[in-house]
C-alpha atoms as a PDB file:
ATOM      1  CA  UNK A   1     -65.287  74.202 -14.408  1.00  0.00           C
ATOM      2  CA  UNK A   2     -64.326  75.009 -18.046  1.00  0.00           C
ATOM      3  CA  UNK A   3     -65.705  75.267 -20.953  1.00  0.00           C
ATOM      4  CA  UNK A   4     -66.721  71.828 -22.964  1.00  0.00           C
ATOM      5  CA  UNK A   5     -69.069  70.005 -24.913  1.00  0.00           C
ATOM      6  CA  UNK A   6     -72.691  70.615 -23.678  1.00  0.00           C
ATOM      7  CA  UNK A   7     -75.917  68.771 -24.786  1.00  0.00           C
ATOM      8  CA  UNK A   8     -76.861  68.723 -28.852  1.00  0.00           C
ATOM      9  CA  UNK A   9     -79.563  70.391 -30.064  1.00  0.00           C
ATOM     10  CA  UNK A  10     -80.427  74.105 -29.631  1.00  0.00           C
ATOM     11  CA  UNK A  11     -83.255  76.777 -30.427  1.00  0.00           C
ATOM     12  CA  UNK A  12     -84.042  77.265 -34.420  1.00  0.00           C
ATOM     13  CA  UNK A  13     -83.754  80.755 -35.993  1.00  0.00           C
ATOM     14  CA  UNK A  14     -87.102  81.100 -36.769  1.00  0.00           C
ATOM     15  CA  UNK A  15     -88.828  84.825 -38.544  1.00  0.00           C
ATOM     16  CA  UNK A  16     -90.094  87.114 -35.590  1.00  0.00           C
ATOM     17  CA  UNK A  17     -92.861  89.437 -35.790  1.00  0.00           C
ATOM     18  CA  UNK A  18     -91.891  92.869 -35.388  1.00  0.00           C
ATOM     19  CA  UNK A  19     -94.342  93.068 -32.340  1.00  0.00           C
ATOM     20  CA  UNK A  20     -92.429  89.676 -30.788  1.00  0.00           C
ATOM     21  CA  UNK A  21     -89.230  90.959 -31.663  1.00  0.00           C
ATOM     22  CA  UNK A  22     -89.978  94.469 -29.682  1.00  0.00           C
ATOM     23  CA  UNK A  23     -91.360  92.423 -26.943  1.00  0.00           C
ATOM     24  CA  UNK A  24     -88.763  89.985 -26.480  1.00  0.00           C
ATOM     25  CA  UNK A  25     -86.230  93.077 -27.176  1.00  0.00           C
ATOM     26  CA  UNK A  26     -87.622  95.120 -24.375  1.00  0.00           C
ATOM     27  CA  UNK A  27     -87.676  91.842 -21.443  1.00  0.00           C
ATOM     28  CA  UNK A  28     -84.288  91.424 -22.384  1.00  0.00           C
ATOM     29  CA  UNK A  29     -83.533  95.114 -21.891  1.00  0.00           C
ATOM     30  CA  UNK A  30     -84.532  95.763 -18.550  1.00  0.00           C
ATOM     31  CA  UNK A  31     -80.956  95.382 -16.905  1.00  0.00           C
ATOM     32  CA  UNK A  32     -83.043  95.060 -13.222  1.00  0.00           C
ATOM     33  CA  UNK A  33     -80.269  93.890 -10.911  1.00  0.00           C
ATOM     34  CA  UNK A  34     -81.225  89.955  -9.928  1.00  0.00           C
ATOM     35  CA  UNK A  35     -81.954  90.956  -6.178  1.00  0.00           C
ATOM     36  CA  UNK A  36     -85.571  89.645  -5.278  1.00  0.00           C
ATOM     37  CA  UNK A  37     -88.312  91.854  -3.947  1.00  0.00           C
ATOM     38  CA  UNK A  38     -91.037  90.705  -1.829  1.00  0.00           C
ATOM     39  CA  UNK A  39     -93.847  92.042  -0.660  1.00  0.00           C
ATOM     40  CA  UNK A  40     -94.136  90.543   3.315  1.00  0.00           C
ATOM     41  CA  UNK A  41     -91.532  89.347   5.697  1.00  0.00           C
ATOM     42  CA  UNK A  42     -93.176  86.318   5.247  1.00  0.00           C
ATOM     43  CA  UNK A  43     -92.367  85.948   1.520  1.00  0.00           C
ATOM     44  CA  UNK A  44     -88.851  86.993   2.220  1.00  0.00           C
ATOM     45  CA  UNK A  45     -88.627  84.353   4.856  1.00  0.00           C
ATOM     46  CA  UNK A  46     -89.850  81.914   2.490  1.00  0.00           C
ATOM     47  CA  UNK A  47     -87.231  82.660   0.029  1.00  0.00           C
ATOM     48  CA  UNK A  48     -84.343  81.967   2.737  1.00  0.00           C
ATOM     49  CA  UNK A  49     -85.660  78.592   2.908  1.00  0.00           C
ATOM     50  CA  UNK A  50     -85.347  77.817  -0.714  1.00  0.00           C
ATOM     51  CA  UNK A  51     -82.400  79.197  -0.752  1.00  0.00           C
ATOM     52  CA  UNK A  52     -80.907  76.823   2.554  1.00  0.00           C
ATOM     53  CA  UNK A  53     -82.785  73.769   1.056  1.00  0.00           C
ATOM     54  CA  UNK A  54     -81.348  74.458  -2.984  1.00  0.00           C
ATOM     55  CA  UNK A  55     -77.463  75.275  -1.945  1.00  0.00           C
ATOM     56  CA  UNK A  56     -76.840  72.298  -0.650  1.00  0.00           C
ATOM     57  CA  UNK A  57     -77.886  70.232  -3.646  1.00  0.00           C
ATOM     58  CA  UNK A  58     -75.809  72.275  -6.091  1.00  0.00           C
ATOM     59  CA  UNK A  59     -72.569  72.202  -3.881  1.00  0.00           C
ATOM     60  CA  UNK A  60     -71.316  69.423  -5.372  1.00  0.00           C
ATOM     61  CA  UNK A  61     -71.690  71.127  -9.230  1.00  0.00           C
ATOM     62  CA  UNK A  62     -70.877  74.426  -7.138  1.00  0.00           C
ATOM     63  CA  UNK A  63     -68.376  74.834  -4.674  1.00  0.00           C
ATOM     64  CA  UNK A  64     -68.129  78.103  -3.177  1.00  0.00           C
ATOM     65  CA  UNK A  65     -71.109  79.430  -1.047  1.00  0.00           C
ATOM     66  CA  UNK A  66     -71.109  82.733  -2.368  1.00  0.00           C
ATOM     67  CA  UNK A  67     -71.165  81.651  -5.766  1.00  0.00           C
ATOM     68  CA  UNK A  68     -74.038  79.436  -5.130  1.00  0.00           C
ATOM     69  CA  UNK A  69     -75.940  82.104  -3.398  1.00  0.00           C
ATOM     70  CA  UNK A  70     -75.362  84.266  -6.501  1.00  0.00           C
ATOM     71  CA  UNK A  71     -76.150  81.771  -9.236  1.00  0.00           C
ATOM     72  CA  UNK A  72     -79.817  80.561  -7.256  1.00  0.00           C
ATOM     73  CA  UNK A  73     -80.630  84.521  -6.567  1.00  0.00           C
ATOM     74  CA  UNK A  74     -80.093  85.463 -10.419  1.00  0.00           C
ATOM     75  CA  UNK A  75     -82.277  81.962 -11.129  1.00  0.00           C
ATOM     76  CA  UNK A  76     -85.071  82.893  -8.824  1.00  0.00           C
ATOM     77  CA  UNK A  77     -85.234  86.323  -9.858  1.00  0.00           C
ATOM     78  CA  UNK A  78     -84.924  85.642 -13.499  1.00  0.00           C
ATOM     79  CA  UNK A  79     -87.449  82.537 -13.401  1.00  0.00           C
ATOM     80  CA  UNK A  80     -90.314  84.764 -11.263  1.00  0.00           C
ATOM     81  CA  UNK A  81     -89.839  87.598 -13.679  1.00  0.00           C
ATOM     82  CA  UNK A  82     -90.334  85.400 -16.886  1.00  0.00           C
ATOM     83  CA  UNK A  83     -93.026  83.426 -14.237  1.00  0.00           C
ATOM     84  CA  UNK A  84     -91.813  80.332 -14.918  1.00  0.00           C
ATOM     85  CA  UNK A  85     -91.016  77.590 -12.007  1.00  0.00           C
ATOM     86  CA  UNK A  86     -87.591  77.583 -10.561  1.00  0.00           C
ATOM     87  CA  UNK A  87     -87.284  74.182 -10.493  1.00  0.00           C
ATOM     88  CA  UNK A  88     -88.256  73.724 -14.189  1.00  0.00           C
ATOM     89  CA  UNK A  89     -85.373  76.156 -15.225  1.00  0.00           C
ATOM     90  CA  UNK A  90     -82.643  74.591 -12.632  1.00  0.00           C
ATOM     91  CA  UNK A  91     -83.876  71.121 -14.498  1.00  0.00           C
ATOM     92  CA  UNK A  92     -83.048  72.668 -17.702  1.00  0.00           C
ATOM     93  CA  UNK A  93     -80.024  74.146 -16.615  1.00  0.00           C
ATOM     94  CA  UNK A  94     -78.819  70.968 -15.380  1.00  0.00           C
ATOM     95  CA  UNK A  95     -79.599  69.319 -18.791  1.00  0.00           C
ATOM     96  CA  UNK A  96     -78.571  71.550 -21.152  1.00  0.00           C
ATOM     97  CA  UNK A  97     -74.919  72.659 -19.309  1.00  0.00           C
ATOM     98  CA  UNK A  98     -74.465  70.639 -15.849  1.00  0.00           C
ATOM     99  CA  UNK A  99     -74.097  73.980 -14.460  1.00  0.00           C
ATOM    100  CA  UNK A 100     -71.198  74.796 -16.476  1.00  0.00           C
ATOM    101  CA  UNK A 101     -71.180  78.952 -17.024  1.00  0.00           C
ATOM    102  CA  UNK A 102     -68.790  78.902 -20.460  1.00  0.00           C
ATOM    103  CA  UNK A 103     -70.583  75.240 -22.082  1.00  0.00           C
ATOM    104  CA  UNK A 104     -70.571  75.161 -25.354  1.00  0.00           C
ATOM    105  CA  UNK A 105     -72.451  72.687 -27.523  1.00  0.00           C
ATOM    106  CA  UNK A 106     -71.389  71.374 -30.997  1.00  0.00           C
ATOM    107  CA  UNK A 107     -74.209  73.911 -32.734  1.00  0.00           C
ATOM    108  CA  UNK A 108     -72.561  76.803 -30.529  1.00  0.00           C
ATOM    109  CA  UNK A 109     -75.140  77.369 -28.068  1.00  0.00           C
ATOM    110  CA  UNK A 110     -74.080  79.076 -24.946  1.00  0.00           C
ATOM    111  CA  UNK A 111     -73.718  78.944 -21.224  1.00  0.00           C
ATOM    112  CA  UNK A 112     -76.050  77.940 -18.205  1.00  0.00           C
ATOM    113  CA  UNK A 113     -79.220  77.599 -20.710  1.00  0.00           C
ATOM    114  CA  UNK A 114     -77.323  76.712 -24.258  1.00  0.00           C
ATOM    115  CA  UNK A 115     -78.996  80.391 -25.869  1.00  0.00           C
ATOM    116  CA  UNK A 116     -78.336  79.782 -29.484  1.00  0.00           C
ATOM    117  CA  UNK A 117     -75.850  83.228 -30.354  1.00  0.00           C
ATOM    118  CA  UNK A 118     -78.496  84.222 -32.946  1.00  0.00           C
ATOM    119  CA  UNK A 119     -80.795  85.474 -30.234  1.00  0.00           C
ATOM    120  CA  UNK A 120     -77.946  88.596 -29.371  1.00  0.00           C
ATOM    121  CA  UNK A 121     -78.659  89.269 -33.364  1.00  0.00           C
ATOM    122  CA  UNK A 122     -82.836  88.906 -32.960  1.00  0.00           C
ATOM    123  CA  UNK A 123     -83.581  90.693 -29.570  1.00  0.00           C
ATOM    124  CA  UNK A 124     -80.397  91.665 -28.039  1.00  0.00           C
ATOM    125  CA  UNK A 125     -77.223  94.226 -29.017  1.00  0.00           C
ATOM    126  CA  UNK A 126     -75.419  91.933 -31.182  1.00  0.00           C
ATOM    127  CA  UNK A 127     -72.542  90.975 -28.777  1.00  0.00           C
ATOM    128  CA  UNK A 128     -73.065  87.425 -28.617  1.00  0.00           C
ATOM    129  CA  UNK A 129     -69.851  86.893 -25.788  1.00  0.00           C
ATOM    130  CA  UNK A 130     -72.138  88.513 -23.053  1.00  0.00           C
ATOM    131  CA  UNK A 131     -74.127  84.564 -23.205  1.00  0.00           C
ATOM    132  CA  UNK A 132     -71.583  83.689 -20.681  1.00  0.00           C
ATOM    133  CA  UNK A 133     -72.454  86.473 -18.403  1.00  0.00           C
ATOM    134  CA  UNK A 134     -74.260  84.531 -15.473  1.00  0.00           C
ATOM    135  CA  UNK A 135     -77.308  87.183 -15.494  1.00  0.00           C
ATOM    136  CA  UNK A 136     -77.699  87.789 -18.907  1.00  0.00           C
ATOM    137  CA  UNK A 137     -77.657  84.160 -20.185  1.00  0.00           C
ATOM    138  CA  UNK A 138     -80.037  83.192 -17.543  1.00  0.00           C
ATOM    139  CA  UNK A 139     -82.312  85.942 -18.339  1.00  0.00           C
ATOM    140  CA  UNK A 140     -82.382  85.149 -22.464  1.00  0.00           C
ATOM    141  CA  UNK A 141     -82.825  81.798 -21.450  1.00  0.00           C
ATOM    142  CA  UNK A 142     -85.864  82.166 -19.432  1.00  0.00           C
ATOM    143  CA  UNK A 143     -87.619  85.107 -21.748  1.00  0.00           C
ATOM    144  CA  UNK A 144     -86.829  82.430 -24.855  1.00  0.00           C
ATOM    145  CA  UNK A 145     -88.505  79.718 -22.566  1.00  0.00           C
ATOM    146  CA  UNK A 146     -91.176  82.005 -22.174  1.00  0.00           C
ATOM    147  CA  UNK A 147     -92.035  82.637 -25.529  1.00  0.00           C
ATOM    148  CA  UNK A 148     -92.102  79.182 -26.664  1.00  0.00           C
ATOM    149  CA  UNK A 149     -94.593  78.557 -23.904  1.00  0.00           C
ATOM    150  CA  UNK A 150     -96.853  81.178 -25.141  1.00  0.00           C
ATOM    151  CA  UNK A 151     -96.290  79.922 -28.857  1.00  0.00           C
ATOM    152  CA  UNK A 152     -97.069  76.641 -27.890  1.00  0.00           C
ATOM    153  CA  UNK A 153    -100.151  77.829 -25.864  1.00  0.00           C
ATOM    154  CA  UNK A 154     -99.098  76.483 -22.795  1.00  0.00           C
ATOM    155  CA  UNK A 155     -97.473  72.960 -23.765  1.00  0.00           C
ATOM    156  CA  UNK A 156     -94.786  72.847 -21.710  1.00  0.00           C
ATOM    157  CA  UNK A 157     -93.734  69.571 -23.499  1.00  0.00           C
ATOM    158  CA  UNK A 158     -94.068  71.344 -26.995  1.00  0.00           C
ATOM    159  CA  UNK A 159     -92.044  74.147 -25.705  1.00  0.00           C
ATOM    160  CA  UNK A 160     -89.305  72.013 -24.075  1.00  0.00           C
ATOM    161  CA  UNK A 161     -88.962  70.973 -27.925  1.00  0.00           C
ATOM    162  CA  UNK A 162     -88.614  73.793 -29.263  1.00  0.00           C
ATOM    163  CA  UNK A 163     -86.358  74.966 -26.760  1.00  0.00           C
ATOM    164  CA  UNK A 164     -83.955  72.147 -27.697  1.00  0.00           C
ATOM    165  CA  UNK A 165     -84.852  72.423 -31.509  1.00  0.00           C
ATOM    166  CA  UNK A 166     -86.526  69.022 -31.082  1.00  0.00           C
ATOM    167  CA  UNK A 167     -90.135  69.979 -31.226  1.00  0.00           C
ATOM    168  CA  UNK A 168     -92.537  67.022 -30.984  1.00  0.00           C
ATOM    169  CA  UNK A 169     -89.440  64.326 -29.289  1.00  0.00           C
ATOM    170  CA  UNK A 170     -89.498  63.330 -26.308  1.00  0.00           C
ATOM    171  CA  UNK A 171     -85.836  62.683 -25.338  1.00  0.00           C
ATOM    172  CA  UNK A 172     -85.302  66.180 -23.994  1.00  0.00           C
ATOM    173  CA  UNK A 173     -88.248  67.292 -22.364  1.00  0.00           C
ATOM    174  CA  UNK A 174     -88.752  63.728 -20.641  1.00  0.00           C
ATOM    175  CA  UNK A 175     -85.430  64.860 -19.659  1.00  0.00           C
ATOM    176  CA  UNK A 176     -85.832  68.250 -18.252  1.00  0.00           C
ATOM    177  CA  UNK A 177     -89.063  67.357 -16.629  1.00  0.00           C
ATOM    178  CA  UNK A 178     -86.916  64.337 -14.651  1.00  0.00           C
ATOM    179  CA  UNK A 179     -84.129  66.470 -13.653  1.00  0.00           C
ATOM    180  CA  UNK A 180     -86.295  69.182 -12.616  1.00  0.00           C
ATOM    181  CA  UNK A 181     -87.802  67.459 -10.072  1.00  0.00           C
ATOM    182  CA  UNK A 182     -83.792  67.209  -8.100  1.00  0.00           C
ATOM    183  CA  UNK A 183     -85.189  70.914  -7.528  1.00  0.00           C
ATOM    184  CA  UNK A 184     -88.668  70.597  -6.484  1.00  0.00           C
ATOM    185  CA  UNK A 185     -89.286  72.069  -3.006  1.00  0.00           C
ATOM    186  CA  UNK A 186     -92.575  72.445  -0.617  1.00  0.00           C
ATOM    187  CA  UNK A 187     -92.194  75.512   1.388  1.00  0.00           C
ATOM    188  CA  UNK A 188     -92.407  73.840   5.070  1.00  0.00           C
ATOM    189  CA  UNK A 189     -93.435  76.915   6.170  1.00  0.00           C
ATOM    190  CA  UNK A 190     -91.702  78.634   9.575  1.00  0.00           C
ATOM    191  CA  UNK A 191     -90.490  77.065  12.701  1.00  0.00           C
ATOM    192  CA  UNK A 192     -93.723  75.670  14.670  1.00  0.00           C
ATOM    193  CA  UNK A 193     -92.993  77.494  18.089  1.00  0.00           C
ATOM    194  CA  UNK A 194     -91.902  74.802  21.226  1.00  0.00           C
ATOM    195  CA  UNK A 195     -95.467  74.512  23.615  1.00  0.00           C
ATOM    196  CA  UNK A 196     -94.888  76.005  26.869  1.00  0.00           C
ATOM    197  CA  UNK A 197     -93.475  73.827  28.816  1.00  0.00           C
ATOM    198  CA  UNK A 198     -95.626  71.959  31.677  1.00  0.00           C
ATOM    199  CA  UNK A 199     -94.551  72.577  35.515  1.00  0.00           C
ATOM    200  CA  UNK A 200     -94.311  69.722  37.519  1.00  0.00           C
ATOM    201  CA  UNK A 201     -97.033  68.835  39.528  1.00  0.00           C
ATOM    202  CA  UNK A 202     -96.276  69.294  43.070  1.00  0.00           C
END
């Protein structure tokens, strides 16, 4: 899909502390590749079923396999390194662009998350095109997500606000928190093995 009007609203340029600025700079900076480590097979297992249970809902918004593989990799590696939930920020993504990689809203935010350009400017190099890089605007989104939830102490509701420069409404994070759960999942756990199977009785 193209580029087109995404939702209204975005983040407010608000003064940083030098210390929040550095700290914000620095998760921003570390250009990790988005490929997930774990620290079992069982964990890595785990992730394979997320993965087989969340392509399916996004083929519709997302048709190509491989690009679906790519875009929920980069959002569960980008989500667990900012530890936020994966189905809160595929909520938000949905919101904000409808999965559209090059939305832009009527204030200018950008891409998959709607990152206000002024962030490039606060915490990253300046170049304010690289928001429609999949990885990078995914990754500003969730560290900016981040550090409205620790401003807000926790408040995920308060920090939605923010978020959407809409601190205190309810609109948007009633509407994040609804969409988000499209991506809830409950790790079934693996395949129960088959019981042996009984010989006839002679």
């Amino acid at each position: 899909m193209g580029a087109g009007p995404a939702r209204a609203g975005g983040q407010i340029e608000e003064p940083l502390a030098d210390s929040v600025r550095s700290a914000l700079g620095s998760a921003i900076a570390n250009a990790a590749p988005p490929v997930p480590e774990f620290r079992d097979s069982a964990s890595y297992l785990a992730y394979l079923r997320w993965l087989g249970a969340m392509s399916p809902r996004l083929a519709r918004r997302k048709l190509e396999l491989q690009d679906r593989k790519e875009f929920l990799q980069t959002v569960w590696y980008e989500s667990r390194r900012a530890g936020l939930d994966t189905g809160l920020v595929l909520g938000l993504v949905q919101v904000e662009s409808g999965f559209r990689k090059h939305a832009v809203s009527a204030v200018g935010a950008r891409g998959y998350m709607q990152v206000m350009p002024f962030w490039s400017r606060l915490i990253g190099d300046g170049d304010a095109s690289k928001l429609f890089h999949m990885q990078t605007n995914l990754r500003f989104g969730c560290v900016i997500l981040r550090h409205y939830l620790e401003r807000e102490r926790g408040d995920l509701f308060m920090a939605l606000g923010r978020y959407n420069g809409s601190r205190g409404q309810a609109p948007y994070p009633n509407a994040v928190l609804s969409a988000s759960r499209n991506w809830q999942w409950v790790d079934p756990g693996p395949p129960q093995a088959a019981p042996p199977a009984r010989s006839a009785s002679t």
